[in-house]
Protein backbone atom coordinates (compact mmCIF):
# COMPACT_ATOMS: atom_id res chain seq x y z
CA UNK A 1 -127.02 170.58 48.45
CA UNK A 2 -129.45 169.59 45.68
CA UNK A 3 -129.48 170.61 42.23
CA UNK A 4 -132.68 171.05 40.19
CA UNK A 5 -132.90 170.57 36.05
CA UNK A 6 -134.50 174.22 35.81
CA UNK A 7 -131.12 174.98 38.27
CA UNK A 8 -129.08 173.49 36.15
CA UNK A 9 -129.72 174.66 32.94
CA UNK A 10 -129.69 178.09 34.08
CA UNK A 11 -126.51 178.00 35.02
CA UNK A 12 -124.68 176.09 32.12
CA UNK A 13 -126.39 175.90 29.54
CA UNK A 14 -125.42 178.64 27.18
CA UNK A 15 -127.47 178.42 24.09
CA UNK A 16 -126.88 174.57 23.63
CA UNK A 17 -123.36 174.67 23.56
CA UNK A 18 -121.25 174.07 26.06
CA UNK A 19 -119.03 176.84 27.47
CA UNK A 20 -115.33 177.16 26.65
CA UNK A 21 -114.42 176.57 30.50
CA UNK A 22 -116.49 173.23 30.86
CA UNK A 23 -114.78 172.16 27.57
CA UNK A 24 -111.34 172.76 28.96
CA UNK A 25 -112.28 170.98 32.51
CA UNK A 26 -113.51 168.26 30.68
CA UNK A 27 -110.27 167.58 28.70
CA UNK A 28 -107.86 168.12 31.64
CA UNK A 29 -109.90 165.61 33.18
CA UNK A 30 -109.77 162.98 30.55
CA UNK A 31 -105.88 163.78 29.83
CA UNK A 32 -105.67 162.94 33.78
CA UNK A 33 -106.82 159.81 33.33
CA UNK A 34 -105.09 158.33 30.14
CA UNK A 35 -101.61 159.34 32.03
CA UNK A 36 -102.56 157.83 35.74
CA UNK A 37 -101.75 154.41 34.85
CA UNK A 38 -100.35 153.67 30.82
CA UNK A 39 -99.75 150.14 32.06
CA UNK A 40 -103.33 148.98 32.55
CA UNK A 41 -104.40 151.03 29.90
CA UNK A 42 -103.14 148.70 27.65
CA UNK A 43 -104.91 145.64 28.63
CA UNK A 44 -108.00 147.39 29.37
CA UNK A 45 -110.05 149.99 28.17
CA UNK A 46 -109.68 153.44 29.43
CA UNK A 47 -112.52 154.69 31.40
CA UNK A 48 -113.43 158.03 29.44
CA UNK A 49 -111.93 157.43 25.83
CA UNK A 50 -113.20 160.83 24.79
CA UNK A 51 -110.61 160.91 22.03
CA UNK A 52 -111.56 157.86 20.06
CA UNK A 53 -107.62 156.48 20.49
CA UNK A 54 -109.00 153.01 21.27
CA UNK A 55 -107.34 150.65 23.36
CA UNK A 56 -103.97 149.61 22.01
CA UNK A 57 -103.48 146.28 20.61
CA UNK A 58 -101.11 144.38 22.36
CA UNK A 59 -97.57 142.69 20.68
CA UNK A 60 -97.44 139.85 19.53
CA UNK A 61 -94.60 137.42 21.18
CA UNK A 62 -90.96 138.02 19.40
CA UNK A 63 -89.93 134.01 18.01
CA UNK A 64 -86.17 133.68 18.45
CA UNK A 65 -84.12 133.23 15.64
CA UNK A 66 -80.80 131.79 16.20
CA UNK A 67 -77.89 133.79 14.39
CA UNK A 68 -74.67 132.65 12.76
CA UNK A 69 -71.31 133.52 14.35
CA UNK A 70 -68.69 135.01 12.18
CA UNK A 71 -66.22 133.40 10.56
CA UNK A 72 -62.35 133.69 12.32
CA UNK A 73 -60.48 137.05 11.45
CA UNK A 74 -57.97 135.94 8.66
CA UNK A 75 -54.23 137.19 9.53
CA UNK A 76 -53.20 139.01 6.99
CA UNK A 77 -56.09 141.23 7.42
CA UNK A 78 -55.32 144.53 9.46
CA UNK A 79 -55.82 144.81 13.38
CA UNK A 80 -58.63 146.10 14.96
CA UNK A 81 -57.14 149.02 16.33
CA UNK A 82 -56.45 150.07 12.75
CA UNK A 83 -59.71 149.73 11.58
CA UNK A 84 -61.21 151.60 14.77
CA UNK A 85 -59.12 154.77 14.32
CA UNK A 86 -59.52 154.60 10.37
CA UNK A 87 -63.49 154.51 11.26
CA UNK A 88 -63.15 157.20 13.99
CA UNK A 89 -61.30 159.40 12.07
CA UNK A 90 -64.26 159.17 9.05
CA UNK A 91 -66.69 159.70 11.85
CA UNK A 92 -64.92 162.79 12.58
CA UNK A 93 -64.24 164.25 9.67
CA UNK A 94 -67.66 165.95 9.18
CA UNK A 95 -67.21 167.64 12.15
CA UNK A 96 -63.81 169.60 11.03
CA UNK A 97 -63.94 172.14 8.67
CA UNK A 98 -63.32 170.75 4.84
CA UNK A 99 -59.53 171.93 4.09
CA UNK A 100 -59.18 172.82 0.11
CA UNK A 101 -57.68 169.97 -1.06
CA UNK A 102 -53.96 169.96 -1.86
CA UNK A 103 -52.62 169.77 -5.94
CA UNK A 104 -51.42 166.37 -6.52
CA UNK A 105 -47.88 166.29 -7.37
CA UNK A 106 -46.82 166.22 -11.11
CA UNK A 107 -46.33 162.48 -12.40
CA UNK A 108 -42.73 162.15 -12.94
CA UNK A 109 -41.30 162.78 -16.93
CA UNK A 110 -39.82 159.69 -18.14
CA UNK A 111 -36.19 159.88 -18.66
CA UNK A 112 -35.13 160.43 -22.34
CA UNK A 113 -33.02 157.70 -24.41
CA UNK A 114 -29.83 160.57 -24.52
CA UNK A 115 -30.63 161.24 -20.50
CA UNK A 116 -30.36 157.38 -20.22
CA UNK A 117 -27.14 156.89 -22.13
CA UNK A 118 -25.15 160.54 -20.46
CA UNK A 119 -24.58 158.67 -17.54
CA UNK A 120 -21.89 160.09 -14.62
CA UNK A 121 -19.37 158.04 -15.99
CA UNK A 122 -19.50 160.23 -19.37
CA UNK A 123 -20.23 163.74 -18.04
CA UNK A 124 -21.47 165.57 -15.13
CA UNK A 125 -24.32 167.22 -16.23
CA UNK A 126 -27.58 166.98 -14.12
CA UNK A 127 -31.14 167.64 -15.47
CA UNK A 128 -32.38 171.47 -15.21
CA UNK A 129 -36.31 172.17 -16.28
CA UNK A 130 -37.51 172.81 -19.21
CA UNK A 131 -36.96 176.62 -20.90
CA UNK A 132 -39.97 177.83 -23.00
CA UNK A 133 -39.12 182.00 -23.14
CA UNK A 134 -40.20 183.94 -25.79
CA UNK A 135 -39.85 183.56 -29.47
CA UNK A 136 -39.50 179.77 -29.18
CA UNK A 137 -36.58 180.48 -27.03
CA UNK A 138 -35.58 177.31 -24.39
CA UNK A 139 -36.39 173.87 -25.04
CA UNK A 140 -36.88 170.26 -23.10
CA UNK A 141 -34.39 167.88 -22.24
CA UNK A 142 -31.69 170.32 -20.63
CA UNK A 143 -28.81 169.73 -19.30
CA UNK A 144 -26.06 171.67 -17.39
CA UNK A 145 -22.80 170.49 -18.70
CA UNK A 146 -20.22 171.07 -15.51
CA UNK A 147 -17.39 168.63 -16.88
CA UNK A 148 -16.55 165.58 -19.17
CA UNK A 149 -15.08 162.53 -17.15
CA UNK A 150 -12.53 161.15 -19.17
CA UNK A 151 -11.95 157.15 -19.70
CA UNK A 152 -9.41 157.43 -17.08
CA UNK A 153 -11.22 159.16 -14.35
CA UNK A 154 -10.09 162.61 -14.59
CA UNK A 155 -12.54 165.53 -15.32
CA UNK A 156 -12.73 168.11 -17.86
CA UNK A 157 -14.26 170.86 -16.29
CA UNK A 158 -16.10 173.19 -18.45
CA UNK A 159 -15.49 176.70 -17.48
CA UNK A 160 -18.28 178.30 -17.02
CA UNK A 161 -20.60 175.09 -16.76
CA UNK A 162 -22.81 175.00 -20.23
CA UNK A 163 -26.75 175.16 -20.33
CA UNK A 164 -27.36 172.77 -23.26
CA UNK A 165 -29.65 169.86 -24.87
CA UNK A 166 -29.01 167.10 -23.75
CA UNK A 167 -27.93 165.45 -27.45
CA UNK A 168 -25.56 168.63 -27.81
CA UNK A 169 -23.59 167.78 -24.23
CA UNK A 170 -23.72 163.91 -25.34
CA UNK A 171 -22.14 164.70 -28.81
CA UNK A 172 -19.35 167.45 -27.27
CA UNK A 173 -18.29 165.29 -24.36
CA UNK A 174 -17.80 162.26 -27.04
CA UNK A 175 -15.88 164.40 -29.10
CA UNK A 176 -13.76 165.75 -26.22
CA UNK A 177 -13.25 161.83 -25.24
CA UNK A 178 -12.54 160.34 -28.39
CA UNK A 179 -11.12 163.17 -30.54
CA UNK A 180 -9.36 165.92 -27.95
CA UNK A 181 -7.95 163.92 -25.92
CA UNK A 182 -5.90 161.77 -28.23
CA UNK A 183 -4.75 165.14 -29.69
CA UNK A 184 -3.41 166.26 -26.31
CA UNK A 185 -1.41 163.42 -25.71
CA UNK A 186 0.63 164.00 -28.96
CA UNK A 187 1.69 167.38 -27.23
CA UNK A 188 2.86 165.63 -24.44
CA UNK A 189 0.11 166.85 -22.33
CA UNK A 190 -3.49 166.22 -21.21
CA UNK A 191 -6.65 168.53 -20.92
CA UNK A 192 -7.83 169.91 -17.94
CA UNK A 193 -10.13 172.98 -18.77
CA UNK A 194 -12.78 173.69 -22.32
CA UNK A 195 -13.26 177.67 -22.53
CA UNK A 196 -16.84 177.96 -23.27
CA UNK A 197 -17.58 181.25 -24.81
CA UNK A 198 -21.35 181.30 -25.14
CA UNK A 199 -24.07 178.27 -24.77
CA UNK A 200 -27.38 179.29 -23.93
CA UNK A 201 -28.63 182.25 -24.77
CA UNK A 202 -32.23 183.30 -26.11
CA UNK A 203 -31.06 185.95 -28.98
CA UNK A 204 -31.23 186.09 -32.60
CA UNK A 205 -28.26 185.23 -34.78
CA UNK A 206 -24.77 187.15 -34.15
CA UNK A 207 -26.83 189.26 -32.22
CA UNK A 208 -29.14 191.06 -34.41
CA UNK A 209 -32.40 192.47 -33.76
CA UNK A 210 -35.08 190.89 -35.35
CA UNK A 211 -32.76 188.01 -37.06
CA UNK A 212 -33.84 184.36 -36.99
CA UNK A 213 -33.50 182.56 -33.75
CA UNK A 214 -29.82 181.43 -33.07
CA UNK A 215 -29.14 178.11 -32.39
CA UNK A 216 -28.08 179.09 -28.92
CA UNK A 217 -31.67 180.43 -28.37
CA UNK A 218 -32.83 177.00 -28.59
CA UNK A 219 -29.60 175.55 -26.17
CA UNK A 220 -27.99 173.46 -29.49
CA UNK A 221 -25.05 175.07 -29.61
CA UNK A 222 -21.67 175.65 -28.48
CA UNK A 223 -19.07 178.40 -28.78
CA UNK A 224 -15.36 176.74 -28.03
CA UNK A 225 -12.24 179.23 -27.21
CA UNK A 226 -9.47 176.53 -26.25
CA UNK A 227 -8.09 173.75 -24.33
CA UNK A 228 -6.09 174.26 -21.45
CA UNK A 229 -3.71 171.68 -21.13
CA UNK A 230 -2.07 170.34 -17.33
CA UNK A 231 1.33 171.77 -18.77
CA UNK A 232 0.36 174.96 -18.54
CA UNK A 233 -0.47 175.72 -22.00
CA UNK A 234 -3.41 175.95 -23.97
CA UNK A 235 -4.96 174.93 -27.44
CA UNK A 236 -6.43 177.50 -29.05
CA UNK A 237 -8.33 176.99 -32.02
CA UNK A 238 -8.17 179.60 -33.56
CA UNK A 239 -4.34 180.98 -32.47
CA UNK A 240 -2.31 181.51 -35.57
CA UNK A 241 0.97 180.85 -33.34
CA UNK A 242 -0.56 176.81 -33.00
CA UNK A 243 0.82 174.65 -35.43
CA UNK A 244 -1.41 174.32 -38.57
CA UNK A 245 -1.44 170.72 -38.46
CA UNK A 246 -2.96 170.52 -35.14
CA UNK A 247 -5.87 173.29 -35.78
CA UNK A 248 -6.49 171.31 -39.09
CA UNK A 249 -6.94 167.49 -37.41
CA UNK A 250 -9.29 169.97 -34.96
CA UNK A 251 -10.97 170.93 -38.08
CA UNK A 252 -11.23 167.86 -39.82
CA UNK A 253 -12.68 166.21 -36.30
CA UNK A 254 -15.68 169.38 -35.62
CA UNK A 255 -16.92 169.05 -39.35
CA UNK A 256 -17.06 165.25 -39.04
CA UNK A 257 -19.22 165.00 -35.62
CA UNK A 258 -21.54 168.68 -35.74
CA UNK A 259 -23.46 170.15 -38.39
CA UNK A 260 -22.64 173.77 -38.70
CA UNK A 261 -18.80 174.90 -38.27
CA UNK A 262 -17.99 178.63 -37.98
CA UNK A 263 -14.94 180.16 -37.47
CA UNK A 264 -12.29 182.76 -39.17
CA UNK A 265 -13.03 183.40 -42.77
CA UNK A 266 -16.95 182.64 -41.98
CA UNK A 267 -18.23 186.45 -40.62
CA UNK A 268 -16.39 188.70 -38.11
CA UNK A 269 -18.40 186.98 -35.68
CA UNK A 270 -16.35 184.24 -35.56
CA UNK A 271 -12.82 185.43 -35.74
CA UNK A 272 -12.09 184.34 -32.34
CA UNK A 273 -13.65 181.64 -31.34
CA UNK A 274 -15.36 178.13 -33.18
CA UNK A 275 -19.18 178.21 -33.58
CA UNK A 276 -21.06 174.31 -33.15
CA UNK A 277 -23.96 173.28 -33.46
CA UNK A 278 -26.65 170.67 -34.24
CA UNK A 279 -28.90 172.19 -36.83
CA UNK A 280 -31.12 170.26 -38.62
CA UNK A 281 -31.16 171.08 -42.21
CA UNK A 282 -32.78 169.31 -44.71
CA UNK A 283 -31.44 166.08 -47.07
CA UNK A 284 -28.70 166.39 -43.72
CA UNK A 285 -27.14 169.40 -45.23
CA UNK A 286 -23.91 170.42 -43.43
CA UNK A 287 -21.81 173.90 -43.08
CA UNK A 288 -17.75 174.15 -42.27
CA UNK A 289 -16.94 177.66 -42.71
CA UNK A 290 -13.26 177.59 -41.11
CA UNK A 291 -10.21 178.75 -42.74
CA UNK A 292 -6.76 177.74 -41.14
CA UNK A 293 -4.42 180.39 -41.66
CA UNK A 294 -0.79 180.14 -41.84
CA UNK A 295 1.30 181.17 -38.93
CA UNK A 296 2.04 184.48 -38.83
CA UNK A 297 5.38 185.63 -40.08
CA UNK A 298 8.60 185.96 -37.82
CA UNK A 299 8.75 189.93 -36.63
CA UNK A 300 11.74 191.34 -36.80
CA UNK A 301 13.49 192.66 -33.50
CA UNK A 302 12.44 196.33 -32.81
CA UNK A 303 15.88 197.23 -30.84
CA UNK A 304 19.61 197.09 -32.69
CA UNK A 305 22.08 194.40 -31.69
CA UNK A 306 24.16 195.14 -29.00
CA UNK A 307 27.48 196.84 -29.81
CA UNK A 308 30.43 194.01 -29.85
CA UNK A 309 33.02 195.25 -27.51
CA UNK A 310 35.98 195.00 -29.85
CA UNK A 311 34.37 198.00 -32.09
CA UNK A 312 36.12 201.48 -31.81
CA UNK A 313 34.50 204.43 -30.06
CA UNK A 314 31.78 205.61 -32.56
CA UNK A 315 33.37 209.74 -32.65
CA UNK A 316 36.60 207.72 -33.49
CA UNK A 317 35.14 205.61 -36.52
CA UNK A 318 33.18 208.50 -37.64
CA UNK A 319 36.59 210.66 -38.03
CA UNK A 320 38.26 207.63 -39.55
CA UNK A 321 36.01 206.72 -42.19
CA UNK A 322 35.58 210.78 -42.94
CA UNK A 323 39.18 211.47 -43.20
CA UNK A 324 40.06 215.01 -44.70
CA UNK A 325 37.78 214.92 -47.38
CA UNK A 326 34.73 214.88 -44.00
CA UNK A 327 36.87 217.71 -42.53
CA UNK A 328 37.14 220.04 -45.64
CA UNK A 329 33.19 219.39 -46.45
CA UNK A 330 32.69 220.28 -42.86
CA UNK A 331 34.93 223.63 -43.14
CA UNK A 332 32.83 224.81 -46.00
CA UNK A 333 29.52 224.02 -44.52
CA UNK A 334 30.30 226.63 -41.94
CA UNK A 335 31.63 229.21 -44.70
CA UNK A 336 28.86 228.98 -46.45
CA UNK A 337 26.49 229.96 -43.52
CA UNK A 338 24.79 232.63 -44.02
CA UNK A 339 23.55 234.93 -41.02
CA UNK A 340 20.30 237.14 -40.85
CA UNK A 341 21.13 240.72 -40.64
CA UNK A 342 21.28 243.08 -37.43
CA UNK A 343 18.15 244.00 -36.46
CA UNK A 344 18.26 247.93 -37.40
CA UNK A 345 18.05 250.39 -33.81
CA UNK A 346 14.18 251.28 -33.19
CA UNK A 347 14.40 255.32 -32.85
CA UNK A 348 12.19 256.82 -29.67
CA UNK A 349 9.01 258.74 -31.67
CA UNK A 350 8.19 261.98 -29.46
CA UNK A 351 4.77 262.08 -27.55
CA UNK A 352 2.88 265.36 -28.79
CA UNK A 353 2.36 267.96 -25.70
CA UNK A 354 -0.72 268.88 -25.33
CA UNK A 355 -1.67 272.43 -23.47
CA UNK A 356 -4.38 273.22 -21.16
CA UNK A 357 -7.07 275.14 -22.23
């Protein structure tokens, strides 16, 4: 078969340019060849570099380099294993879903110089939180006074258990030890129960609306009944049927240790029971408002004395001390009487008759 120029033109030439099909024959073919063999091709050139990539140059030779060793694992460091799962688990931990991250803890409050000192050996009275309420109400350092231990051992029990500051249960379970205690042994007796009346308790003062915060709003005060005593009886402060010369050494000890002292002849608020407290005033200023009373008076028996056996039937001594002059007295008594007249006879009134009409 033989192909002419005139033949060959006609049938592909097209204007000059070459036709899309020869262009895409021509590149298949050329992409045929760069793939056959990519091993010679980089020694030697490739046959139809249509592309302009040039022949590629070929590496230079790699010098080696000799490299240290490490240095031997020190033993205090941490093993291997360790170190793998620590560097697992960090490789890992993209791939889980971030968790929020948990609040730290609060840093621990540092114990206070009184929280120090109220050890169990003084009183039990553990830590509560803080109270901030309304109206300045609560306050920091609380404790919840349950009993006072005594030098000996033995417990006070406070009854119920008192919500106070922690100075306030420091300075009643040192009086109680140094002051109460002694007092109850001169009665031949020791204390087993304090009758707390009121501790905490966010309120204004005696209870009024819209009066200044009590000390008992801010947990620095104490309302005191009595002492109960292992005999069976009881101290109360402000019983009128106590000696006076015990409720007076109680008096003298109160207004020596607190700052404010209320009881009968302060208000009517405090007829029954002894108010203490820690106030701070200022120059220190102090308030005992507590009259002792005297005891009340003997009451005399409501019922007569019995009747001594010896004694004469009473309608016997009553004729006896009489004697005629009873009996004539008597006679004219009933003379004298004077009765109501007869009732007069009611007469029948006659009914009119009516006749028919």
């Amino acid at each position: 078969m033989s192909f002419s120029l005139p033949d060959f033109r006609r049938k592909w030439s097209c204007r000059g340019n070459m036709s899309a099909g020869a262009a895409m024959v021509t590149a298949a073919l050329g992409l045929a060849l760069v793939l056959t063999d990519r091993a010679d091709a980089r020694n030697y050139a490739a046959p139809l570099d249509i592309f302009g990539l040039g022949t590629p140059r070929p590496r230079g030779s790699v010098h080696s380099a000799r490299v240290p060793l490490p240095k031997p694992r020190p033993e205090e460091a941490p093993k291997a294993t360790d170190e793998a799962a620590a560097e697992a688990g960090e490789k890992s931990a993209p791939d889980k879903p971030n968790k929020p991250a948990e609040a730290a803890p609060p840093p621990e409050k540092e114990l206070s110089a009184c929280r120090l000192a109220l050890t169990e050996e003084i009183a039990v009275a553990p830590s509560i939180p803080d109270i901030h309420g309304p109206g300045a109400c609560g306050g920091e350092d609380l404790v919840r006074l349950e009993a006072i231990v005594l030098p000996d051992k033995r417990k006070v029990a406070v009854k119920p258990a008192a919500i106070l500051r922690c100075t306030m249960a420091s300075a009643i379970a040192d009086w109680v030890r140094t002051d109460m205690v002694p007092l109850a042994t001169g009665l031949g007796s020791t204390i087993t129960d304090l009758d707390n009346f009121d501790s905490f308790e966010c309120r204004g003062r005696n209870r009024i609306v819209g009066a200044m915060l009590s000390e008992h709003g801010k947990a620095n005060a104490l309302d005191v009944r009595s002492f109960k005593l292992a005999n069976g009886q009881s101290i109360g402060l402000t019983d009128r049927t106590m000696s006076r010369d015990v409720r007076e050494r109680v008096l003298q000890s109160v207004c020596s240790r607190f700052s404010t002292v209320l009881g009968p002849g302060s208000d009517w608020y405090h007829e029954d029971h002894i108010h203490l407290d820690l106030a701070q005033r200022r120059n220190d200023y102090r308030i005992c408002q507590w009259n002792v009373w005297d005891p009340l008076p003997q009451v005399a028996p409501l019922l007569p004395a019995e009747r001594p056996e010896e004694a004469p039937p009473r309608e016997v001594a009553a004729k006896s001390e009489g004697g005629k002059d009873g009996a004539e007295d008597e006679a004219a008594e009933r003379a004298n009487l004077v009765l109501p007249p007869a009732a007069a006879p009611v007469k029948k009134m006659k009914q009119p008759r009516f006749r028919a009409k």
